[in-house]
Protein backbone atom coordinates (compact mmCIF):
# COMPACT_ATOMS: atom_id res chain seq x y z
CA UNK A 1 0.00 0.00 0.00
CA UNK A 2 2.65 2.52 0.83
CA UNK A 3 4.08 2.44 -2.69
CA UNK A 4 0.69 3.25 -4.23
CA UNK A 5 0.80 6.41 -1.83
CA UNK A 6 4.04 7.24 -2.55
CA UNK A 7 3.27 7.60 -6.02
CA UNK A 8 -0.20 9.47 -5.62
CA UNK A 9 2.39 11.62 -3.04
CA UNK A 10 4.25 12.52 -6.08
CA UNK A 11 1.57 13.40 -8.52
CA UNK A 12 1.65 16.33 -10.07
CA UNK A 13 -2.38 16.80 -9.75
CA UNK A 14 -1.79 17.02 -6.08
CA UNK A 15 0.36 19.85 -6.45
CA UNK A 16 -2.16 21.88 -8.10
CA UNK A 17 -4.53 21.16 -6.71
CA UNK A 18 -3.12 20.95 -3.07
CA UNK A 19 -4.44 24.70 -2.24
CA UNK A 20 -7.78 23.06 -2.48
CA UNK A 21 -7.42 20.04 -0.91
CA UNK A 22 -6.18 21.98 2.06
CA UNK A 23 -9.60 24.17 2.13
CA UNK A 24 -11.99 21.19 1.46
CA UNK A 25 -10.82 18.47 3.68
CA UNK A 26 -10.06 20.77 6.54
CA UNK A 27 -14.19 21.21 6.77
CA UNK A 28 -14.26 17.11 7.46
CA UNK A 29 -11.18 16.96 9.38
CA UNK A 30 -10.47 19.97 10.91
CA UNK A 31 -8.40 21.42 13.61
CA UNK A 32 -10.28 19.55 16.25
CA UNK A 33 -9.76 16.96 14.40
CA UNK A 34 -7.62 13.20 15.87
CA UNK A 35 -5.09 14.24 12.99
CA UNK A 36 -4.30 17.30 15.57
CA UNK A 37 -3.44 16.04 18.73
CA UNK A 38 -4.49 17.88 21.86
CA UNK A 39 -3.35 21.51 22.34
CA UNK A 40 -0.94 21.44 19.49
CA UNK A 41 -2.35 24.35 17.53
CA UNK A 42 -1.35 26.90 19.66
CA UNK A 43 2.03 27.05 18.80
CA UNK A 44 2.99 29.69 16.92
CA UNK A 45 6.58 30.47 16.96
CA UNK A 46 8.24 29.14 14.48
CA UNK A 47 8.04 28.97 10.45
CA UNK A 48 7.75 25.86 8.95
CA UNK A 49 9.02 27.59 5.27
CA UNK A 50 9.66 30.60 3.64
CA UNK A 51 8.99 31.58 0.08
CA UNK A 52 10.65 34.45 -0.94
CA UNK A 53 9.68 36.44 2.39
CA UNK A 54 6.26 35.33 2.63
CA UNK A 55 6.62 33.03 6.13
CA UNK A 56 4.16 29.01 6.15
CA UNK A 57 3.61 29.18 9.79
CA UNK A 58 4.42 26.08 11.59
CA UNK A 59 0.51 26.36 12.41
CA UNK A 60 -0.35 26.36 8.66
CA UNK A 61 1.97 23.19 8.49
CA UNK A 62 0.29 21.47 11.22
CA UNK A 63 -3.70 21.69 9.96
CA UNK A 64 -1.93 20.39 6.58
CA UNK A 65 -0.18 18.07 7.97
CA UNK A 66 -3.28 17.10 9.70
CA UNK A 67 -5.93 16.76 6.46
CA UNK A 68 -3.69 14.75 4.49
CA UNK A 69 -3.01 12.63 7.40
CA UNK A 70 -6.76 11.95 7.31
CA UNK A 71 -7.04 12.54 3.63
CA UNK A 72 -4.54 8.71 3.45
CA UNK A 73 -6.71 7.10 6.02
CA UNK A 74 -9.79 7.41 4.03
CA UNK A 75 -8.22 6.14 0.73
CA UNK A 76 -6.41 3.58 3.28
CA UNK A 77 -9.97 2.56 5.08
CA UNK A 78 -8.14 3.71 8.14
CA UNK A 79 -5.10 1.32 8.06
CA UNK A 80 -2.65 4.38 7.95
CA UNK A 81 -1.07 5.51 10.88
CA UNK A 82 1.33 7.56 12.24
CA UNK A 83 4.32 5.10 11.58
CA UNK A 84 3.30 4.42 8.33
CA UNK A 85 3.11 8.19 7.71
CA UNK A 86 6.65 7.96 8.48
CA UNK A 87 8.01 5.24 6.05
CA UNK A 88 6.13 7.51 3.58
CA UNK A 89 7.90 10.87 4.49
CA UNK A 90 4.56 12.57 4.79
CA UNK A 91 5.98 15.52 7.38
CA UNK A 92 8.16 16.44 4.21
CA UNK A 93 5.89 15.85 1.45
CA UNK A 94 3.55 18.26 3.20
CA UNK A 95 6.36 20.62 3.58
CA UNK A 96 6.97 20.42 -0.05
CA UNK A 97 3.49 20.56 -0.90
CA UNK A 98 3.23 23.58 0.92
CA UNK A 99 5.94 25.28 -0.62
CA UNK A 100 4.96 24.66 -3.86
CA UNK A 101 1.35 26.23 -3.64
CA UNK A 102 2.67 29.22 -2.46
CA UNK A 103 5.33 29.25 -5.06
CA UNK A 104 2.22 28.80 -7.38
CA UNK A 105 0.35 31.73 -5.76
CA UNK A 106 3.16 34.40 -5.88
CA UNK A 107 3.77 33.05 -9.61
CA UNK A 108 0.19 33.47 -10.65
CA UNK A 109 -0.21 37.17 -9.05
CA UNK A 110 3.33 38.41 -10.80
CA UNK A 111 1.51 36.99 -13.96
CA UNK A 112 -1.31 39.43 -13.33
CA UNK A 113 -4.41 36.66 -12.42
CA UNK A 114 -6.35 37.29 -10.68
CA UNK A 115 -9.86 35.56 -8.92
CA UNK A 116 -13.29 37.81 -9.46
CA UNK A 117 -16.27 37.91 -7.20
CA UNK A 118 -18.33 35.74 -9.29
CA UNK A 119 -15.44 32.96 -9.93
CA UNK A 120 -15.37 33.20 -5.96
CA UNK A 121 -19.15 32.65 -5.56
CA UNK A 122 -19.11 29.85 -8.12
CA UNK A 123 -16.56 27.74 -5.94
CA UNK A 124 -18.08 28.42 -3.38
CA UNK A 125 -20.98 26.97 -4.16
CA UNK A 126 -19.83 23.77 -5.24
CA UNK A 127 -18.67 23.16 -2.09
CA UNK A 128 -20.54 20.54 -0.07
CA UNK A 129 -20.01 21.13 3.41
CA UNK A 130 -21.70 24.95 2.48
CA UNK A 131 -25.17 23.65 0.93
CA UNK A 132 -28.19 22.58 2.74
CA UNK A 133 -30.15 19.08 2.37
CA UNK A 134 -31.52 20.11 -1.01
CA UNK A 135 -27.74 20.94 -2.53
CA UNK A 136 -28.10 24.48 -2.26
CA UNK A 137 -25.55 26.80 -1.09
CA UNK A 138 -27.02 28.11 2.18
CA UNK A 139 -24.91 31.50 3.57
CA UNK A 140 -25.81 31.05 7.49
CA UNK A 141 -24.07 27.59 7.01
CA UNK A 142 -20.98 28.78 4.78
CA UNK A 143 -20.55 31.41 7.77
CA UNK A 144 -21.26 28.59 10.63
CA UNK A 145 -19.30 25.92 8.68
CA UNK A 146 -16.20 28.17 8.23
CA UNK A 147 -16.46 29.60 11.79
CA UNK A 148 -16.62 26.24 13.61
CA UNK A 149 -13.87 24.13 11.18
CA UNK A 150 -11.68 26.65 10.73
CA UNK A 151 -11.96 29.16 13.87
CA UNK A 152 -11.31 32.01 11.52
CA UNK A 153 -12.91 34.65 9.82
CA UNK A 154 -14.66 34.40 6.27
CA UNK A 155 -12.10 36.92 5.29
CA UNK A 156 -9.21 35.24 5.51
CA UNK A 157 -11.32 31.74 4.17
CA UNK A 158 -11.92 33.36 1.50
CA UNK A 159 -8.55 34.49 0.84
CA UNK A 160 -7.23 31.23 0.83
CA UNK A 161 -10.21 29.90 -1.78
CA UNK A 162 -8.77 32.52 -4.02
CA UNK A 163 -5.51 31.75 -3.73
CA UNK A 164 -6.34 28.35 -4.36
CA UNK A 165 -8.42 29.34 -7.28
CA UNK A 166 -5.56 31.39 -8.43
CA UNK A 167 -2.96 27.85 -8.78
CA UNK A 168 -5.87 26.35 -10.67
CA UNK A 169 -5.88 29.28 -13.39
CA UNK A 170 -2.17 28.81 -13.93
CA UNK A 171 -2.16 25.57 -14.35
CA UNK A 172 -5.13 25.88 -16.48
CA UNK A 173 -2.70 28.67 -18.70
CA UNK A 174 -0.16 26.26 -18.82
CA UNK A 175 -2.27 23.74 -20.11
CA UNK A 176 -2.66 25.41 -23.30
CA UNK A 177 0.85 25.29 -23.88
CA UNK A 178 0.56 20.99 -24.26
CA UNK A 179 -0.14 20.62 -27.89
CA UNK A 180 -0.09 16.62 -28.95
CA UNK A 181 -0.40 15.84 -32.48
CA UNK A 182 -2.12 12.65 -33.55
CA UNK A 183 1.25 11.15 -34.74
CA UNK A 184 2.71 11.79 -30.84
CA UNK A 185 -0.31 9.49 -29.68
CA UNK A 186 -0.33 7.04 -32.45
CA UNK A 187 3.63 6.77 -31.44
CA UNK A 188 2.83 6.66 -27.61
CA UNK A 189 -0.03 4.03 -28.05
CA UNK A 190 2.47 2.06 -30.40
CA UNK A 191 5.75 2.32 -27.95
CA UNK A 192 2.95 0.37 -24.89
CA UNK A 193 0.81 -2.04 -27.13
CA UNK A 194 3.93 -3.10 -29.47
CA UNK A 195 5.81 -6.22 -27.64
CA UNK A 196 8.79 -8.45 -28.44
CA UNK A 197 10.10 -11.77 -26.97
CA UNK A 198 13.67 -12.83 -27.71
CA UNK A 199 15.15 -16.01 -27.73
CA UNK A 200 19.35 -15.23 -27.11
CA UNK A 201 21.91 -17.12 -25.92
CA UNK A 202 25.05 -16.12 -23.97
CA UNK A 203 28.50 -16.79 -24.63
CA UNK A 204 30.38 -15.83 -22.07
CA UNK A 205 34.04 -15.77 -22.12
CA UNK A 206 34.82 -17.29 -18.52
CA UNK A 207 32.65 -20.92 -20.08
CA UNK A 208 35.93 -21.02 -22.68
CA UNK A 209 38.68 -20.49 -20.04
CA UNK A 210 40.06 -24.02 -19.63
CA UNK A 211 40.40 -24.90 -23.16
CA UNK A 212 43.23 -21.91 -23.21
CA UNK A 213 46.79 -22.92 -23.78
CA UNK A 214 49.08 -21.24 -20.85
CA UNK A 215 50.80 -18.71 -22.40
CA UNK A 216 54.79 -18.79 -23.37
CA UNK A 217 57.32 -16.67 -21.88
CA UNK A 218 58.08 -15.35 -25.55
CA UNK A 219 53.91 -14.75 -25.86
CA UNK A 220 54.33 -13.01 -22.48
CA UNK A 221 57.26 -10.39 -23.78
CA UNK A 222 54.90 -9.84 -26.48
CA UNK A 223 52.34 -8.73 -24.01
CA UNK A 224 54.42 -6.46 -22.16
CA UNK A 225 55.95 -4.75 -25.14
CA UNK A 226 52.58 -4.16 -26.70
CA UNK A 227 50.39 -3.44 -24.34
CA UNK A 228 52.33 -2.19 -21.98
CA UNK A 229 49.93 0.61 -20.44
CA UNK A 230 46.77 -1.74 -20.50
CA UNK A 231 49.06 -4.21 -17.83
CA UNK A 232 49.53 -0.90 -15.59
CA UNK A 233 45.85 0.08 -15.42
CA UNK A 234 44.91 -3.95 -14.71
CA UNK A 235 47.68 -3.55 -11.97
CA UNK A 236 46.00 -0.55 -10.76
CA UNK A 237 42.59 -1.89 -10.89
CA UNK A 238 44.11 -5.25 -9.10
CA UNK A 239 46.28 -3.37 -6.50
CA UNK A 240 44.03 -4.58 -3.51
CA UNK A 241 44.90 -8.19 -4.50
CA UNK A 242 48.63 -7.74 -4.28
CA UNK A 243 48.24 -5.45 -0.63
CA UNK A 244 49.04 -8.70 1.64
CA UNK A 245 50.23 -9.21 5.06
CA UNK A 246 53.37 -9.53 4.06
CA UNK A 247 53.75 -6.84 2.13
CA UNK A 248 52.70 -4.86 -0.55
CA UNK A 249 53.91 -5.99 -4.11
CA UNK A 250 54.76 -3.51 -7.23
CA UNK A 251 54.27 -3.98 -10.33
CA UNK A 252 57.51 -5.81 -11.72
CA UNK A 253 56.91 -7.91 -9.15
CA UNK A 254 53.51 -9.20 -10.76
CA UNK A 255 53.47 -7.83 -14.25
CA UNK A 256 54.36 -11.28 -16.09
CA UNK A 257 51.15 -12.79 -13.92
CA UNK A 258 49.41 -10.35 -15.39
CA UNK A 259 50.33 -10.07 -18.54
CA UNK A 260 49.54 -14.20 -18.45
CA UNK A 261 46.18 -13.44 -17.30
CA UNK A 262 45.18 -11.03 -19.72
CA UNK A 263 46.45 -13.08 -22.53
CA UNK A 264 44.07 -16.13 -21.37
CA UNK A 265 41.16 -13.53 -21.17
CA UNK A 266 41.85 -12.59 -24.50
CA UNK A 267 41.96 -15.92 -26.32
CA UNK A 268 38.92 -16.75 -24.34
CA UNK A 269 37.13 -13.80 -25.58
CA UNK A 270 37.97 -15.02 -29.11
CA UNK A 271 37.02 -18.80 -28.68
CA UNK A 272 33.67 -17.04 -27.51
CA UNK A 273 32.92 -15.20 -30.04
CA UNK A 274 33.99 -17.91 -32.45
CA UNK A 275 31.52 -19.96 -30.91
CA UNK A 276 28.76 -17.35 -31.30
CA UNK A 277 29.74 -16.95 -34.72
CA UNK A 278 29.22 -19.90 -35.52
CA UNK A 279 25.76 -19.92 -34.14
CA UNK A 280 24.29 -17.65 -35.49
CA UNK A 281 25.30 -19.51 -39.17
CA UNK A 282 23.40 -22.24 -37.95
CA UNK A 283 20.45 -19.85 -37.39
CA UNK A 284 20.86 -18.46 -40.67
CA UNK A 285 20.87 -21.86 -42.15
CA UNK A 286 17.17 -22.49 -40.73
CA UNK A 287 18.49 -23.73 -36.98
CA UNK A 288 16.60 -22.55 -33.88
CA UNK A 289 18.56 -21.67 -30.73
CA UNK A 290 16.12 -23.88 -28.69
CA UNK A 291 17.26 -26.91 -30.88
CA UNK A 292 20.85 -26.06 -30.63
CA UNK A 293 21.34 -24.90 -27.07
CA UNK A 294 18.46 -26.51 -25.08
CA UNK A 295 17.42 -25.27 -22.00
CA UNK A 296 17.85 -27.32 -18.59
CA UNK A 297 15.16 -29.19 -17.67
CA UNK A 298 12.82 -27.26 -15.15
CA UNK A 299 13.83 -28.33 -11.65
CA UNK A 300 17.10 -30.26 -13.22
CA UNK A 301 20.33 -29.81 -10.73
CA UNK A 302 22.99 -27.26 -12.21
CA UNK A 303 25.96 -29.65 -12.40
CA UNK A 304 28.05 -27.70 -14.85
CA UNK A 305 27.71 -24.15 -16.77
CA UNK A 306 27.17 -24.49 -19.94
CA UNK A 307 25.51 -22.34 -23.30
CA UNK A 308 22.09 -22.79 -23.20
CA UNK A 309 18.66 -20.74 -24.47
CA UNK A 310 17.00 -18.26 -22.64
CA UNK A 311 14.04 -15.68 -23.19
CA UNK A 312 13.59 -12.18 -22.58
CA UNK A 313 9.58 -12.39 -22.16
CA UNK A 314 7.31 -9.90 -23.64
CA UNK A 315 8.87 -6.11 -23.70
CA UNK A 316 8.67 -2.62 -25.90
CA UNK A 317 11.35 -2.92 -28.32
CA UNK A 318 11.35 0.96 -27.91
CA UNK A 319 12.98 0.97 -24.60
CA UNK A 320 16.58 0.73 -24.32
CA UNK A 321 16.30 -1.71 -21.26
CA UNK A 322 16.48 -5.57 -22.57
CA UNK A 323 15.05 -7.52 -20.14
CA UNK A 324 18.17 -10.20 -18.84
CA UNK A 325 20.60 -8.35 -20.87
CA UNK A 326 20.26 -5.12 -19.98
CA UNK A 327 20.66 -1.44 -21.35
CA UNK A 328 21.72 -1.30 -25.01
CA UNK A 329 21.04 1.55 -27.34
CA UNK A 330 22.50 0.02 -30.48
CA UNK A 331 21.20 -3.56 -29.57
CA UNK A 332 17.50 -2.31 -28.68
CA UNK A 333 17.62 0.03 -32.03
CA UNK A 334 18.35 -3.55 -34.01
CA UNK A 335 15.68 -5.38 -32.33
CA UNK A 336 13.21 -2.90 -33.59
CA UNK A 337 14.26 -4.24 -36.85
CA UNK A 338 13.23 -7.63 -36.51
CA UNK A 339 10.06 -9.52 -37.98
CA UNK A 340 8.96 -12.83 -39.06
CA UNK A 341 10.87 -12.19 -42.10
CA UNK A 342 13.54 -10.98 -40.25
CA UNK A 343 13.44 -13.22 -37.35
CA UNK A 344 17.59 -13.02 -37.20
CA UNK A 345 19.64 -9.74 -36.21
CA UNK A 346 22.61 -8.94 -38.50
CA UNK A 347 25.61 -9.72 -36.49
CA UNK A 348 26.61 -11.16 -33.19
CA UNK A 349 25.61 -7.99 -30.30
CA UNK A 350 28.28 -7.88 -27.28
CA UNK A 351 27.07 -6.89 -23.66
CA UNK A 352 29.09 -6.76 -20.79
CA UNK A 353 31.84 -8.61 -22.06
CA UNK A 354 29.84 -11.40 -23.51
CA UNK A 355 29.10 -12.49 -27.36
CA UNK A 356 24.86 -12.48 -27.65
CA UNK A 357 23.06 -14.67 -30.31
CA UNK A 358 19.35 -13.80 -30.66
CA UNK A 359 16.27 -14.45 -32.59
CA UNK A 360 12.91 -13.40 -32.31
CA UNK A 361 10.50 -15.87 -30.72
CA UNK A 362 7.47 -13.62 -31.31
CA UNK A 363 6.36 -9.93 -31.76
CA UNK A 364 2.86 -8.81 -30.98
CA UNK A 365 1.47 -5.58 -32.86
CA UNK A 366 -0.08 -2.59 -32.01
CA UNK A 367 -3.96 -3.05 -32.78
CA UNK A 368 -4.07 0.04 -34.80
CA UNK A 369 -8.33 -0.45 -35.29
CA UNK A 370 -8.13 -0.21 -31.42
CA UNK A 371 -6.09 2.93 -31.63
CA UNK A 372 -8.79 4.24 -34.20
CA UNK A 373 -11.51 3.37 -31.69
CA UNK A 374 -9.91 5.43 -29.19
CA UNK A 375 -7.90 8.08 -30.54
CA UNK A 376 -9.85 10.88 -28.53
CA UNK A 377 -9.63 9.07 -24.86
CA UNK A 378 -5.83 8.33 -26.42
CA UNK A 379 -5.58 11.90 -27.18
CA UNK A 380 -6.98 13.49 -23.62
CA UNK A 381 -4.89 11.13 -21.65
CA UNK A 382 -1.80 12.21 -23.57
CA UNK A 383 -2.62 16.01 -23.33
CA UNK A 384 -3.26 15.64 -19.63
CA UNK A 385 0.47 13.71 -19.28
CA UNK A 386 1.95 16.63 -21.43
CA UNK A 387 0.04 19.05 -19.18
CA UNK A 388 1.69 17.44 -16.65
CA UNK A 389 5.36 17.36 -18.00
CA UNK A 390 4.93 21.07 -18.62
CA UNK A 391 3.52 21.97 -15.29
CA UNK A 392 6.47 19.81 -13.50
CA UNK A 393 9.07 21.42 -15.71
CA UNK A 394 7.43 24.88 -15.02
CA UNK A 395 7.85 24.83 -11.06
CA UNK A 396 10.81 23.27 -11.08
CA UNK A 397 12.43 26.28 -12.52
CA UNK A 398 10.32 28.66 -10.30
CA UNK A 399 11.82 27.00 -7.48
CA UNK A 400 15.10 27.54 -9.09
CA UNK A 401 14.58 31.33 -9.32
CA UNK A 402 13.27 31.32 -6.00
CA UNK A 403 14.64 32.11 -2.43
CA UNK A 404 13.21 28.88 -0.01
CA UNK A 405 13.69 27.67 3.12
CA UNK A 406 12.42 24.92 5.00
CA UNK A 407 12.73 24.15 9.16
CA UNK A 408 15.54 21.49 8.67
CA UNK A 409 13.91 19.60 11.82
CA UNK A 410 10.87 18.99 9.44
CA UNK A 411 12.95 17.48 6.54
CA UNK A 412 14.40 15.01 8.81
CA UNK A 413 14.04 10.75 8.38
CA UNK A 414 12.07 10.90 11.28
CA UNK A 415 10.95 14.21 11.64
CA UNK A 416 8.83 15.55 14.47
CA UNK A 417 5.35 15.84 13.04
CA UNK A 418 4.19 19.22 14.79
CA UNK A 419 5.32 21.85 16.96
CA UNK A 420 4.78 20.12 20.23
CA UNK A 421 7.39 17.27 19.28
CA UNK A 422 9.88 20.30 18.40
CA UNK A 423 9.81 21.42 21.95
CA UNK A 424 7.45 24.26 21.50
């Protein structure tokens, strides 16, 4: 559960939107609320943040610390608690949360926006907690309502629904800014419906080691000579190994070893890539990998390493990650090329040190008609994800060009959640 609030924690929506969340859930869980504990409130002394001179009382943190804590337990059912608010961060997320609207506010006033009466009013009225039992807004309980949740003045409530009203307009401004073209979407919807599964085999070059022949002492002056500098940097790399009790060993003390080693690495390399080589002619010939490398037997012991078949599983062949192999640019890119007429890639890939034969087991295509079908809910669900991207991209450089601080105690692992615990 706490990763799927971590990642609604992170959503962009709720920092747009957090202004309101703040005024509507403090009218179910207000002040007096069990997300306040007893006499808490009343502390006033410190800040919790300050954006560009404009001081988040520790107060302000506390009654938003408070709804979202209660805001969690009712998408929890009331499992969340207090320690799982703290696996989650929430004391900072608030913090951040907090920051940001206020960033948002002082952004959308220097942009000239501004809230009229009648956008007021409109809000207002949409609120439930303000209408009566037939769903209309009723002014004796807006005034009672706001009086007995908050313990302020309609002034100031108000104030805040305009502010919050204020973040909405900007974000609604940016929003025009995310254009998405019908090729974008038919290219998103393509990159998540469009699957590949690879058959590959690995050749690595330690499974080639002992059929080596130890190197000469001739083949070894060779190595030195040549490749001189390449025997320094493995010594570097290696100088741990040669750091023993009895003393620490130099380099012409261990450079023929080495020199021997990295010869045998070498010609294993080569016998490995032979080997793959000669695969893949096999494949080209009409061969399949599972017929020529078989794969173990499904609960069979591992008595000995040895080349066998394996399969990546269904993945986007747009994405650079392969599963099993890992991140490739130029390997993915190929991939992408592949097809039942092309079931083969062009040449043996090499990953991590290791010679990779593959072929495609099967590729599963986008269902354009599908696409057709849904090109508008397609399109909408892209625009809101660019809307997003923008909106992210926008505060992160208005935090850049602003002047923020946050109380350090409240950005701590295990941060005390309100003023009391600070020793207030």
């Amino acid at each position: 559960m706490l990763d799927t609030l971590r990642k609604n924690s992170r959503s962009t929506l709720i920092y747009v939107f957090f202004g309101i969340i703040i005024v509507v859930f403090v009218f179910q869980f207000g002040p007096a609320s069990s997300g306040c504990r007893s006499g808490s409130l009343s502390a006033k002394a410190a800040e919790a943040a300050n954006v560009n001179g404009r001081s988040i009382s520790m107060e302000e943190y506390q009654r938003a610390y408070a709804n979202t804590f209660q805001q969690y337990q009712q998408r929890s059912g009331g499992a969340f608690d207090e320690t799982m608010a703290q696996q989650l961060n929430l004391h900072s997320i608030v913090l951040e949360q907090l920051v940001d609207a206020e960033l948002l506010r002082q952004t959308a006033k220097r942009e000239g926006l501004a809230v009229t009466e009648h956008e007021l009013a409109e809000s207002l009225k949409k609120i439930p907690a303000f209408q009566n039992k037939d769903g209309y807004f009723d002014h004796q309980q807006y005034k009672m309502t706001v009086a007995r949740a908050f313990g302020r003045s309609i002034t100031d409530f108000e104030a805040e629904q305009r502010d919050s009203l204020l973040v909405q307009k900007l974000a609604a401004s940016l929003s025009f800014d995310a254009k998405v073209s019908d090729d974008e979407v038919r290219a998103a919807y393509v990159k998540e419906k469009e699957k590949l599964d690879v058959d590959f085999v690995r050749f690595s070059p330690e499974l080639y080691t002992d059929k080596v022949k130890e190197p000469v002492p001739s083949e070894i002056d060779a190595m030195l000579k040549d490749k001189k500098e390449q025997v320094e940097k493995r010594f570097g790399e290696l100088s741990h190994r040669y750091d023993t009790p009895e003393g620490k060993k130099t380099l012409p003390d261990v450079e023929r070893e080495l020199a021997a080693e990295m010869l045998k690495e070498e010609r294993a390399s080569a016998l490995a890539k032979g080997a793959a080589e000669e695969a893949l002619v096999k494949l080209r010939a009409g061969k399949k990998l599972a017929e020529l490398f078989p794969a173990r037997a499904e609960g069979a012991e591992r008595t000995e390493r040895k080349v066998e078949v394996e399969s990546t599983g269904p993945f986007s062949p747009s994405a650079e990650y392969i599963p099993k192999l890992g991140s490739d640019a130029a390997l993915s890119a190929e991939l992408q090329t592949l097809s039942e007429q092309k079931r083969i890639p062009e040449k043996v890939a090499e990953l991590h040190g290791a010679f990779i034969v593959l072929e495609l087991k099967s590729r599963e295509h986008a269902d354009m008609a599908e696409f057709d079908a849904k090109l508008e809910e397609l399109r909408g669900a892209a625009q809101v994800q660019k809307s997003n991207e923008l909106f992210e991209r926008f505060l992160e450089t208005a935090k850049a060009n602003a002047t923020i601080y946050k109380n350090p105690e409240l950005l701590k692992v295990n941060a005390p959640l309100l003023p009391t615990d600070l020793g207030m």
